[in-house]
PDB file of N, CA and C in Angstrom:
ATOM      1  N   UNK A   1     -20.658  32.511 -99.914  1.00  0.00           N
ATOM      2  CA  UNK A   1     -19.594  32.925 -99.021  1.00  0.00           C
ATOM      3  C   UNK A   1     -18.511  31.848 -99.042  1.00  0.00           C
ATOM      4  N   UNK A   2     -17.149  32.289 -99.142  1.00  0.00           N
ATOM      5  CA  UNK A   2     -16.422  31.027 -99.375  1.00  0.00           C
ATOM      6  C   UNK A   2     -15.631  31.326 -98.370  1.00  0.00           C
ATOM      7  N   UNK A   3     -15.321  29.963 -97.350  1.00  0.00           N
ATOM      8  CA  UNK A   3     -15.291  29.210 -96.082  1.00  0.00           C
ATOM      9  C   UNK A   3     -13.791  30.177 -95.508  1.00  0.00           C
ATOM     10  N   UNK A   4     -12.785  30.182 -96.482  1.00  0.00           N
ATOM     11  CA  UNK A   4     -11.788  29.975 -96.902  1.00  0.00           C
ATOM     12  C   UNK A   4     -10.983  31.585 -96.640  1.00  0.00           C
ATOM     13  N   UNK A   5     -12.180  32.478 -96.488  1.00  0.00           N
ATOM     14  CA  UNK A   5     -11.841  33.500 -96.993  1.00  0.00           C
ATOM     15  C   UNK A   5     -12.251  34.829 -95.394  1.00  0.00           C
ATOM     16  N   UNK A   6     -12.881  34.093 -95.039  1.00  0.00           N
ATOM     17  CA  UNK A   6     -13.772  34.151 -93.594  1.00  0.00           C
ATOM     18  C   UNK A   6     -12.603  34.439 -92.624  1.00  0.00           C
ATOM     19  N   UNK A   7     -12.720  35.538 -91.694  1.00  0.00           N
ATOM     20  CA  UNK A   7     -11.519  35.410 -90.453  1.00  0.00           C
ATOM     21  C   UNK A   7     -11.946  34.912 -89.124  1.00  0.00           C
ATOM     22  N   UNK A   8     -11.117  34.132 -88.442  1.00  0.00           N
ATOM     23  CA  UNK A   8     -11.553  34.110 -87.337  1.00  0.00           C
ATOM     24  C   UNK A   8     -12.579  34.343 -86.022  1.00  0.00           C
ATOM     25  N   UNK A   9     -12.372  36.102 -86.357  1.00  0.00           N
ATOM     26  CA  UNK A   9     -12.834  36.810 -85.310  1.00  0.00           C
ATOM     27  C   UNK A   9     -14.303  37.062 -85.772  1.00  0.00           C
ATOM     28  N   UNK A  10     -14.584  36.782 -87.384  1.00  0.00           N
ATOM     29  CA  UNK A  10     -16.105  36.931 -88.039  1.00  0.00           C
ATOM     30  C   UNK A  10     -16.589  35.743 -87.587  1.00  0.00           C
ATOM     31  N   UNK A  11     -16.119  34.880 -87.829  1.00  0.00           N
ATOM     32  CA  UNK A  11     -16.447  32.932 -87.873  1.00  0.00           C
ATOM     33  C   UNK A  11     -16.734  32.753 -86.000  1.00  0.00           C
ATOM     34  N   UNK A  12     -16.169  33.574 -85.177  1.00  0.00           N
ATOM     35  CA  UNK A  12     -16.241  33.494 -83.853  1.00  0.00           C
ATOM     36  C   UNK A  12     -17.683  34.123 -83.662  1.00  0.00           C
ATOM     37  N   UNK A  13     -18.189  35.583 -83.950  1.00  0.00           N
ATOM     38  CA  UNK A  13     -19.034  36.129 -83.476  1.00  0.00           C
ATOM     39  C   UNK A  13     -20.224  35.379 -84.472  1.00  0.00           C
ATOM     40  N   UNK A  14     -20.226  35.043 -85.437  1.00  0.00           N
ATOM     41  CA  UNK A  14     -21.389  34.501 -86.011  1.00  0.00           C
ATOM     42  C   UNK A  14     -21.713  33.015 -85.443  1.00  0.00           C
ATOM     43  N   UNK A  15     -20.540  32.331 -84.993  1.00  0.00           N
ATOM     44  CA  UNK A  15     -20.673  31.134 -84.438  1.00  0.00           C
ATOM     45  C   UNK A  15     -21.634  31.331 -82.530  1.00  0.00           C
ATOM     46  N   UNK A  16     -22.085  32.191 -82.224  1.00  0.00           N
ATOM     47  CA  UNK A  16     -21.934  33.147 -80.460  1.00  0.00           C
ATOM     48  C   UNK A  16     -23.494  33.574 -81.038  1.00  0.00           C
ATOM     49  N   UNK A  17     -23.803  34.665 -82.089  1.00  0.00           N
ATOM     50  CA  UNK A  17     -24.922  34.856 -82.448  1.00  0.00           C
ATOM     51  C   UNK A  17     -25.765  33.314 -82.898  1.00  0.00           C
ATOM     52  N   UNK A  18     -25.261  32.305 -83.839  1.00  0.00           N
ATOM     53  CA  UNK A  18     -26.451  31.178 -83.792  1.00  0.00           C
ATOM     54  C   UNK A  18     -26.493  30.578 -82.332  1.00  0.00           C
ATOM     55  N   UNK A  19     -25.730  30.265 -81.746  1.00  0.00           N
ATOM     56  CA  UNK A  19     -25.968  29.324 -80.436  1.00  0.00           C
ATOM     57  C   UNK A  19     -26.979  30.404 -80.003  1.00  0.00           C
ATOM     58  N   UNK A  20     -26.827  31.793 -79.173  1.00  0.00           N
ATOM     59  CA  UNK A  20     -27.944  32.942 -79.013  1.00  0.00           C
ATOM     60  C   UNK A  20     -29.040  32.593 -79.921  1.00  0.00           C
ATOM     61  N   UNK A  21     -29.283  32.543 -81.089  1.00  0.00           N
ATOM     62  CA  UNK A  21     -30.318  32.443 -81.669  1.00  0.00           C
ATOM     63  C   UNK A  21     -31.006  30.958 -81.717  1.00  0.00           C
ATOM     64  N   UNK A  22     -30.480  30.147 -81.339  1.00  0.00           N
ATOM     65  CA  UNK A  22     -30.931  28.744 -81.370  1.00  0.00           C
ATOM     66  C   UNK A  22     -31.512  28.636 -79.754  1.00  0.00           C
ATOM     67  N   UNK A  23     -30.522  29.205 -79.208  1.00  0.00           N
ATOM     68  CA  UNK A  23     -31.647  29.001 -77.592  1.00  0.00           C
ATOM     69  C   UNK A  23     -32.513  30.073 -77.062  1.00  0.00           C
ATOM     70  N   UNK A  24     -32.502  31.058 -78.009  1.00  0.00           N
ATOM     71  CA  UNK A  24     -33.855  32.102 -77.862  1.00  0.00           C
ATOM     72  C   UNK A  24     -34.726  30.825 -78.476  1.00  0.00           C
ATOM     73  N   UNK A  25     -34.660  29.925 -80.027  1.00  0.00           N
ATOM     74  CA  UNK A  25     -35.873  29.667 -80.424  1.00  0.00           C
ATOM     75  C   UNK A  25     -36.279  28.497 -79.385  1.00  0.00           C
ATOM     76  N   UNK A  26     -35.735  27.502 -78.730  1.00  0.00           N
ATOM     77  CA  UNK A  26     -35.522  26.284 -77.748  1.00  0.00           C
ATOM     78  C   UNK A  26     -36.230  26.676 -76.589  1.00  0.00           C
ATOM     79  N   UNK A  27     -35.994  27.979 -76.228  1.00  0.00           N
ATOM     80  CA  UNK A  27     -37.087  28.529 -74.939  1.00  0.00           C
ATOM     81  C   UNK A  27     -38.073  28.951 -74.929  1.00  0.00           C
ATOM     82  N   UNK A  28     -38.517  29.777 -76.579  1.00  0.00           N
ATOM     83  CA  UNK A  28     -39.734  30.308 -76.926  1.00  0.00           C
ATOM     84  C   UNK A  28     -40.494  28.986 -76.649  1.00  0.00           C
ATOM     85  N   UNK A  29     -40.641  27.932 -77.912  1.00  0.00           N
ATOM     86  CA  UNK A  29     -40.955  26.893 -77.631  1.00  0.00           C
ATOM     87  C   UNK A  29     -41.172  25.845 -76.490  1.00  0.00           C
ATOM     88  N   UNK A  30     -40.355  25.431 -75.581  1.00  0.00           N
ATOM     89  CA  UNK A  30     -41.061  25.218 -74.708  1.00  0.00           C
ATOM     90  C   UNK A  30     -41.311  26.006 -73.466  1.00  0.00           C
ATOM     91  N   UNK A  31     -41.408  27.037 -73.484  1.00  0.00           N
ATOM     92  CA  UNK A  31     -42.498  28.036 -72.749  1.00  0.00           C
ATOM     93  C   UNK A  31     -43.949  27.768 -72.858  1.00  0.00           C
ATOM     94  N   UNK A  32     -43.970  27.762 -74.642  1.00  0.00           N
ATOM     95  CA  UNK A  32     -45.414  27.676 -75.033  1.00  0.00           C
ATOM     96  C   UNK A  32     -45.883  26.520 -75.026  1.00  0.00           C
ATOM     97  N   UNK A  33     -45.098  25.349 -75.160  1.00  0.00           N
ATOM     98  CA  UNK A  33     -45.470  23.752 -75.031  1.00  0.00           C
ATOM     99  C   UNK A  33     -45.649  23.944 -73.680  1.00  0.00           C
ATOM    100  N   UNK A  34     -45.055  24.811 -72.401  1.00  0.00           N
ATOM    101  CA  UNK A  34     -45.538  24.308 -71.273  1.00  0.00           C
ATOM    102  C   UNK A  34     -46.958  24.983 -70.676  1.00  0.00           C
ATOM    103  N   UNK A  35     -46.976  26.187 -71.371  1.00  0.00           N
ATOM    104  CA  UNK A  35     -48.309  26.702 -71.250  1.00  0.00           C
ATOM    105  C   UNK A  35     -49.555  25.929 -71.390  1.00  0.00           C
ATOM    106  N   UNK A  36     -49.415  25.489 -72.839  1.00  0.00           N
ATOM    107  CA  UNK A  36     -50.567  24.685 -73.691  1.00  0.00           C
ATOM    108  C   UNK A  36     -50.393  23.247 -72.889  1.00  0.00           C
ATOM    109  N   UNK A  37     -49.617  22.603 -72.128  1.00  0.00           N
ATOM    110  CA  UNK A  37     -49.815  21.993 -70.691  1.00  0.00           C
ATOM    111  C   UNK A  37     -50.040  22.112 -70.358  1.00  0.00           C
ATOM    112  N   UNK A  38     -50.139  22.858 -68.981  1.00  0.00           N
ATOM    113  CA  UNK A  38     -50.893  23.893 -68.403  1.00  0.00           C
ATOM    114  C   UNK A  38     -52.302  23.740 -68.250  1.00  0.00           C
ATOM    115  N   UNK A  39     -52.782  24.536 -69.687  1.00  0.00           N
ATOM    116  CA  UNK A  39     -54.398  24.971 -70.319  1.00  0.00           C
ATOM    117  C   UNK A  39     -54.474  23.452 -70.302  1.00  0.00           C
ATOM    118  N   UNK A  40     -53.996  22.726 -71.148  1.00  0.00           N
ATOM    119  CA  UNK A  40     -54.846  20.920 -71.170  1.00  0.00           C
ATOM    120  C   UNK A  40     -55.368  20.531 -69.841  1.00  0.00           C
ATOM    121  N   UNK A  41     -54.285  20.315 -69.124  1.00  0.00           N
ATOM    122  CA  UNK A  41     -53.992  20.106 -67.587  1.00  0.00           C
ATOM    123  C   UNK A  41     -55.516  20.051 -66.703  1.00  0.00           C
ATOM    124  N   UNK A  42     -55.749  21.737 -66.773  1.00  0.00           N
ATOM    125  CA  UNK A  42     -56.948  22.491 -66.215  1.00  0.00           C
ATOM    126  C   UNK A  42     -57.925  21.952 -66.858  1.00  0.00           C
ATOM    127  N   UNK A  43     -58.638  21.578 -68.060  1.00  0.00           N
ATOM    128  CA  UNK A  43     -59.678  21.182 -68.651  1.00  0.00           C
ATOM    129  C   UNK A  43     -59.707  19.832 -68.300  1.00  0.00           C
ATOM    130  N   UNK A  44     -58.309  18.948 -68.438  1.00  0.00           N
ATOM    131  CA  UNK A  44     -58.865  17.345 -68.812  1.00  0.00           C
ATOM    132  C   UNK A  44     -58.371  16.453 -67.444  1.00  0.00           C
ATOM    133  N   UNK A  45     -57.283  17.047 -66.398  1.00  0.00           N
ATOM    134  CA  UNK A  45     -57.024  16.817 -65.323  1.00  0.00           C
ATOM    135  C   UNK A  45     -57.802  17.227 -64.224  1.00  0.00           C
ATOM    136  N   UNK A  46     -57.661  18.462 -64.386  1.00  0.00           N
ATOM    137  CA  UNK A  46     -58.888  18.990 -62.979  1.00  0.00           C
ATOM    138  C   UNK A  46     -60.013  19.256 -63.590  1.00  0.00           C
ATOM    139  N   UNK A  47     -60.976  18.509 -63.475  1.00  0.00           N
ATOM    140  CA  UNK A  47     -62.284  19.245 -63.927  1.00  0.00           C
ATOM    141  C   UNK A  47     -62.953  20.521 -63.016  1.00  0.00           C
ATOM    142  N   UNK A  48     -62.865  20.221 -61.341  1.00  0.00           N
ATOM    143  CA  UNK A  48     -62.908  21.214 -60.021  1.00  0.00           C
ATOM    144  C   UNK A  48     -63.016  22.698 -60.938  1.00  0.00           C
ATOM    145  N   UNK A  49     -61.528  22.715 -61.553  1.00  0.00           N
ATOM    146  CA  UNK A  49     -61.143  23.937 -62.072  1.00  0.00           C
ATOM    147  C   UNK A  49     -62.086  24.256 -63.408  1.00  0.00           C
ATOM    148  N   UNK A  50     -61.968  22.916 -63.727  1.00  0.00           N
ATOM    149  CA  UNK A  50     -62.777  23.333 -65.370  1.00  0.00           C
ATOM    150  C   UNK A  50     -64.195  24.413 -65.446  1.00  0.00           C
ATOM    151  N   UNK A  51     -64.749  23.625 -64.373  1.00  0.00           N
ATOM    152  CA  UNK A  51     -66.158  24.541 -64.427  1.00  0.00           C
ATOM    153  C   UNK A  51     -65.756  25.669 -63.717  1.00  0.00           C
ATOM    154  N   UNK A  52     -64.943  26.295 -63.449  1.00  0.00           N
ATOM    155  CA  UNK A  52     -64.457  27.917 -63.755  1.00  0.00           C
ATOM    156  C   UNK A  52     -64.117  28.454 -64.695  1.00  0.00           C
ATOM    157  N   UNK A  53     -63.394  27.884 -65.268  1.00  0.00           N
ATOM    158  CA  UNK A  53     -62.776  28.232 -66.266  1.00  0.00           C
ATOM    159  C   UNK A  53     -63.851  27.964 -67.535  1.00  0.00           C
ATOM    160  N   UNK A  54     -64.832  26.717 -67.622  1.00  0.00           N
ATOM    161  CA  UNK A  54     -66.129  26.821 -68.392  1.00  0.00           C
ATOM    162  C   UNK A  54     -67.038  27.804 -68.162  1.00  0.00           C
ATOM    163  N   UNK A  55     -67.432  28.173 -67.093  1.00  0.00           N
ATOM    164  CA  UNK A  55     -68.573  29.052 -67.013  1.00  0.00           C
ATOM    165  C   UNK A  55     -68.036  30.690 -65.811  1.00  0.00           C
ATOM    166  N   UNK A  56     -66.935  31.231 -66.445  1.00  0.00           N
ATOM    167  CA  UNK A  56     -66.643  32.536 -66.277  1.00  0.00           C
ATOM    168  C   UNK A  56     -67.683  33.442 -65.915  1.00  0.00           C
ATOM    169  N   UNK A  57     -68.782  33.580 -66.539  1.00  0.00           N
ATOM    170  CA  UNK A  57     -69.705  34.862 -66.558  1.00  0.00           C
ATOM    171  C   UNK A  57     -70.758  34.475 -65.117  1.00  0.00           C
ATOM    172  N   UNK A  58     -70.524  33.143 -64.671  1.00  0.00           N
ATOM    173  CA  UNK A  58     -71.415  32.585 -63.236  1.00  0.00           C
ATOM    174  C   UNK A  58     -71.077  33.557 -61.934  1.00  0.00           C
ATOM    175  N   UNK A  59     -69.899  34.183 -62.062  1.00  0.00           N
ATOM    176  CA  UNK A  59     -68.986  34.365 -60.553  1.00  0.00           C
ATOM    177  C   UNK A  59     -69.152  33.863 -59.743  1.00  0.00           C
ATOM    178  N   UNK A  60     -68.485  32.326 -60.327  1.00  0.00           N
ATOM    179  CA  UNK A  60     -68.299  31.602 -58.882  1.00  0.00           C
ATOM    180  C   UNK A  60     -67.390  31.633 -57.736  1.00  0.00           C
ATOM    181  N   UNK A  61     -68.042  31.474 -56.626  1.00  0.00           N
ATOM    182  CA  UNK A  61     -67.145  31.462 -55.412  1.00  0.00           C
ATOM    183  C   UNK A  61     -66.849  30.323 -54.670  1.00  0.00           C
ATOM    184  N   UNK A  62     -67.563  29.603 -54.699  1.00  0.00           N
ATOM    185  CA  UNK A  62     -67.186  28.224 -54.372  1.00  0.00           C
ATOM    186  C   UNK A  62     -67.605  26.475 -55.372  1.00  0.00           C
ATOM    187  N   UNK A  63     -66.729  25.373 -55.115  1.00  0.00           N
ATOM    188  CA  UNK A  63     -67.676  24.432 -55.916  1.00  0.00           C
ATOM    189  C   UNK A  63     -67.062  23.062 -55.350  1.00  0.00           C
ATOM    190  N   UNK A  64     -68.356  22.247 -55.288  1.00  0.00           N
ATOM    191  CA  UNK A  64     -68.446  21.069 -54.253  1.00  0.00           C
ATOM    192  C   UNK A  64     -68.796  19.924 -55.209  1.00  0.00           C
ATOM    193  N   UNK A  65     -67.944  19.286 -55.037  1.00  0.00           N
ATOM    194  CA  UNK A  65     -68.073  17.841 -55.564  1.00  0.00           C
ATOM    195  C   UNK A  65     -69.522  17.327 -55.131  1.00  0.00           C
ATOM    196  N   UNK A  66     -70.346  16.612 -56.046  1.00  0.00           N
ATOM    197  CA  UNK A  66     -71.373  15.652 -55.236  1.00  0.00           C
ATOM    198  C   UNK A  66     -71.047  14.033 -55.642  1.00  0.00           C
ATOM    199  N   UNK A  67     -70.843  14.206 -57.179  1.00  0.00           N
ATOM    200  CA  UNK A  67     -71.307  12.918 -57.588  1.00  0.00           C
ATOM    201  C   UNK A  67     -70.116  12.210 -58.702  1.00  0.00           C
ATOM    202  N   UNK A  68     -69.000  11.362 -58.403  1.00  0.00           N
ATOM    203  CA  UNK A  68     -68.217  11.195 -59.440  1.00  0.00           C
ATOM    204  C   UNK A  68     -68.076  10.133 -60.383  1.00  0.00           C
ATOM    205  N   UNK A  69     -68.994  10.164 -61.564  1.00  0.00           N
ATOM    206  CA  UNK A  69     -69.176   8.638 -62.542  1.00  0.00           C
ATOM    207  C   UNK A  69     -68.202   8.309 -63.242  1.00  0.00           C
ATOM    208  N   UNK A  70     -66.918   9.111 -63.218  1.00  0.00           N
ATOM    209  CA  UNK A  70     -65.761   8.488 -64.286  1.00  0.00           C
ATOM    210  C   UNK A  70     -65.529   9.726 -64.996  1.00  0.00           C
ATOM    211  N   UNK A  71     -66.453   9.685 -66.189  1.00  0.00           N
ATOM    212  CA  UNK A  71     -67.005  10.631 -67.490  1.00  0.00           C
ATOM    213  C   UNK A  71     -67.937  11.817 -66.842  1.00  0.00           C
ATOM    214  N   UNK A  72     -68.694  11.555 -65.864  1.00  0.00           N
ATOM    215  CA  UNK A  72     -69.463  12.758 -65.880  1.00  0.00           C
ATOM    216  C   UNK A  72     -69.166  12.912 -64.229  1.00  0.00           C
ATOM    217  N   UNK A  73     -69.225  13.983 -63.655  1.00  0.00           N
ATOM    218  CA  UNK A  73     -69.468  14.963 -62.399  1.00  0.00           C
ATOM    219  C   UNK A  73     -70.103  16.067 -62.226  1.00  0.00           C
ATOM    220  N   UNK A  74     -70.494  15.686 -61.205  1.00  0.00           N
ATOM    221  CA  UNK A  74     -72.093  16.481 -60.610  1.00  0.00           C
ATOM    222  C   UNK A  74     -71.336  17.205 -59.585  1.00  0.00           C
ATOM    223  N   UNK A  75     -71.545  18.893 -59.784  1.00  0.00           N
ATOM    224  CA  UNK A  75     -71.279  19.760 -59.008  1.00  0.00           C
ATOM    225  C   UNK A  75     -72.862  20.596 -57.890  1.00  0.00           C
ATOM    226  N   UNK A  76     -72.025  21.162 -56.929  1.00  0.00           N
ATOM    227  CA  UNK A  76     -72.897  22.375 -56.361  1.00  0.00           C
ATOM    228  C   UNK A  76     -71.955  23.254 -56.289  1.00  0.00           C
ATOM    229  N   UNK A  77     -72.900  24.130 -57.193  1.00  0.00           N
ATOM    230  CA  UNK A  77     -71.776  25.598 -57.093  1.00  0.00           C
ATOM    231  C   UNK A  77     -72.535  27.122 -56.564  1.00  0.00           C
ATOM    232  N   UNK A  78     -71.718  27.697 -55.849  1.00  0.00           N
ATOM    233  CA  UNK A  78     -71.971  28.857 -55.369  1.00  0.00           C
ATOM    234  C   UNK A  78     -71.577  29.825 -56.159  1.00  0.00           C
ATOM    235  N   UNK A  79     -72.467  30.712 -56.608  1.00  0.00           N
ATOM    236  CA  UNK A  79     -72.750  31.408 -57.603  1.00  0.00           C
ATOM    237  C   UNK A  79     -73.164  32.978 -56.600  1.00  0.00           C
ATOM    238  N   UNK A  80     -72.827  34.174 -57.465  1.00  0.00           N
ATOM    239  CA  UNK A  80     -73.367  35.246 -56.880  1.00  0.00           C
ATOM    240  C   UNK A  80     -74.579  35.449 -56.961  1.00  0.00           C
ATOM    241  N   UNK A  81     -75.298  34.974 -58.038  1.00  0.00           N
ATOM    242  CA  UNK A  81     -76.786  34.778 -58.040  1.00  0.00           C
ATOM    243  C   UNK A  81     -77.307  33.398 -57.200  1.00  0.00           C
ATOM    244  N   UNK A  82     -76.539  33.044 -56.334  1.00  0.00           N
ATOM    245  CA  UNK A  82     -77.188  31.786 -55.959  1.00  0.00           C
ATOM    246  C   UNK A  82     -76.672  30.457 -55.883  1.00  0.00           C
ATOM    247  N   UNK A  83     -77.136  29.499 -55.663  1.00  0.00           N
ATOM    248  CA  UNK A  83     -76.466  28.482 -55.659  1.00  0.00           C
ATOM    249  C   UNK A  83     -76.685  27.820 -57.066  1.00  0.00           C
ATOM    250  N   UNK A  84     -75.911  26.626 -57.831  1.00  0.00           N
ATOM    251  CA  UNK A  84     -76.420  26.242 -59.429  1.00  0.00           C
ATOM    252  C   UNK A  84     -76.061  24.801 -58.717  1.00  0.00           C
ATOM    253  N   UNK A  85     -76.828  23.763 -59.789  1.00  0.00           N
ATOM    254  CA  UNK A  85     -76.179  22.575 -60.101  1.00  0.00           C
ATOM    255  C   UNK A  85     -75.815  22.459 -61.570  1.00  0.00           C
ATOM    256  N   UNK A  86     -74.510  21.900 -61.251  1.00  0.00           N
ATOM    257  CA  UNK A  86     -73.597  21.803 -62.809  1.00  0.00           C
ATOM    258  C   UNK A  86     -73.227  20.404 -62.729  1.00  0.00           C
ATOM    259  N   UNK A  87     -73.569  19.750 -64.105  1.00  0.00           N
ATOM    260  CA  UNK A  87     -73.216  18.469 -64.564  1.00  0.00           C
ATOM    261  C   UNK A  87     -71.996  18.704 -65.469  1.00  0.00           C
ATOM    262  N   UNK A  88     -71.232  18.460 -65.251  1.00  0.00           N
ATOM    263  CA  UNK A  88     -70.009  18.161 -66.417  1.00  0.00           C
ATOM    264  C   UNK A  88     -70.018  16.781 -67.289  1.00  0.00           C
ATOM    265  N   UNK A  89     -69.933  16.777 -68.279  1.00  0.00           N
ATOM    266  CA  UNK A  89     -68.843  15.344 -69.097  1.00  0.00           C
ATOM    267  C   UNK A  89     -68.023  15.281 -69.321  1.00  0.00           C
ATOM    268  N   UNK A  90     -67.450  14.114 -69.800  1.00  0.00           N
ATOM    269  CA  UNK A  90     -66.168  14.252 -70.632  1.00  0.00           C
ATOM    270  C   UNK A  90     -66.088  13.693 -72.223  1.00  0.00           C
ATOM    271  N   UNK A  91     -65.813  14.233 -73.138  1.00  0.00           N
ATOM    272  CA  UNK A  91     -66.504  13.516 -74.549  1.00  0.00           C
ATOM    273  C   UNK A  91     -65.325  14.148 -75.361  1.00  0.00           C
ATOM    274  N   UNK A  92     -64.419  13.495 -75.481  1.00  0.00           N
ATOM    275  CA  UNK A  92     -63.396  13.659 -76.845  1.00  0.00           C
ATOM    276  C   UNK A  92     -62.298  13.732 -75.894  1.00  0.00           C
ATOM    277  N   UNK A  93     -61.945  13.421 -74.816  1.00  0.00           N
ATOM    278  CA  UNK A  93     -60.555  13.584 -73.674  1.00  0.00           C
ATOM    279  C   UNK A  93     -61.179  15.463 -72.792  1.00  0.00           C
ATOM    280  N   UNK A  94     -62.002  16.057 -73.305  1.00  0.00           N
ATOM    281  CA  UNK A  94     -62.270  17.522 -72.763  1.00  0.00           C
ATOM    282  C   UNK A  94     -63.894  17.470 -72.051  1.00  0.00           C
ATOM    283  N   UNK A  95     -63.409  18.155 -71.101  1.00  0.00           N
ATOM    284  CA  UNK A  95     -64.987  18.249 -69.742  1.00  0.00           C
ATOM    285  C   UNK A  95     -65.579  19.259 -70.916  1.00  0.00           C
ATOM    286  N   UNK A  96     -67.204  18.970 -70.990  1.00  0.00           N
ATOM    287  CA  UNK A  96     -68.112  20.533 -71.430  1.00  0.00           C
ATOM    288  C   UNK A  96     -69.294  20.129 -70.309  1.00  0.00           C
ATOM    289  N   UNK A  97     -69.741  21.208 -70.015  1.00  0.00           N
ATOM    290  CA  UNK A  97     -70.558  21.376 -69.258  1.00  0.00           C
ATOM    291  C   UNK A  97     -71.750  21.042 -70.136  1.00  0.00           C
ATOM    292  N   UNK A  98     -72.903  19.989 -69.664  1.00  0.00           N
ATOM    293  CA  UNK A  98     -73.826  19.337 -70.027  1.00  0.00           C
ATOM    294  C   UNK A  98     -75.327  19.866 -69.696  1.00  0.00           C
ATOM    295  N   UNK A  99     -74.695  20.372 -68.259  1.00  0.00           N
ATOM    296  CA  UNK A  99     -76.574  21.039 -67.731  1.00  0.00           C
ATOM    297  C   UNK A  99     -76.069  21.583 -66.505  1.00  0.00           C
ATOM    298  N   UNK A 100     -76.565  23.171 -66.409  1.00  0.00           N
ATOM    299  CA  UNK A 100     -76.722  24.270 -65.265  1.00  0.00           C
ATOM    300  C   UNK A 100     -78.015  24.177 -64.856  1.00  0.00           C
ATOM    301  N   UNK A 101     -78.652  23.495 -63.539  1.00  0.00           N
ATOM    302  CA  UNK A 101     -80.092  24.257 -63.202  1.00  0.00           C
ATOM    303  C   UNK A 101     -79.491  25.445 -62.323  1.00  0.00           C
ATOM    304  N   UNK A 102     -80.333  26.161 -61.868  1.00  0.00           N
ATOM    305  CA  UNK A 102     -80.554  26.780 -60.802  1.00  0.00           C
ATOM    306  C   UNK A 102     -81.583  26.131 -59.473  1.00  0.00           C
ATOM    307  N   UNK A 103     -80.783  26.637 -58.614  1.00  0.00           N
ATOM    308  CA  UNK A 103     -81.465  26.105 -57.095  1.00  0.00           C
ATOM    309  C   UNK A 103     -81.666  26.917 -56.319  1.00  0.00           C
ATOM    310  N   UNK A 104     -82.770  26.361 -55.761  1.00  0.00           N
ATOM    311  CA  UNK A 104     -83.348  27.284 -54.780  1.00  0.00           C
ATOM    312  C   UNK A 104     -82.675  27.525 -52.981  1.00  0.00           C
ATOM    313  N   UNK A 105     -82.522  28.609 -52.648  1.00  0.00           N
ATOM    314  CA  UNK A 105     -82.155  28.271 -51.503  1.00  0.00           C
ATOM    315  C   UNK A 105     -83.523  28.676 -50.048  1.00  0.00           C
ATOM    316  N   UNK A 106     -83.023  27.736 -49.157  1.00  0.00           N
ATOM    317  CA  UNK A 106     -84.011  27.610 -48.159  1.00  0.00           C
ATOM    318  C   UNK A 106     -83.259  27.974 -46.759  1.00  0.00           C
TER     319      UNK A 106
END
């Protein structure tokens, strides 16, 4: 395309479409950088949350801090089947859940 040859009123609307197209791609992006914040956030900031978000299929309804070593936390969680104890770690910057018993209630 030679520069030279281009009118105004073309060089105007194509100049209107990239800025449009440069801040559609500028928002896609950090939308999704703030999402994938977000998701980190929940796993490596709140652990509270993590063991919801780790163990989905429990239906938990409530969950109580007991025990906090740094790296690992000791939960009591209220479960629709019951009450559980959940140990979390932390091993690579991400909580995984280490050990579910089940408990008895009295």
């Amino acid at each position: 395309m030679d520069i030279r040859l281009t009118s105004s009123g073309h060089f105007n609307r194509l100049m209107v479409w990239l800025l449009i197209a440069g801040a559609t791609v500028i928002i896609v992006i950090s939308l999704l950088a703030r999402a994938q914040l977000n998701l980190q956030a929940a796993l490596t900031d709140k652990p509270d949350l993590a063991v919801m978000i780790l163990l989905p299929e429990e239906g938990i309804t409530d969950v109580s801090l007991l025990r906090d070593l740094g790296l690992e936390r000791d939960y009591l969680v209220e479960t629709t089947s019951g009450p559980k104890f959940v140990k979390l770690r932390k091993t690579g910057g991400k909580w995984h859940v280490a050990e579910v018993n089940r408990l008895r209630e009295d």
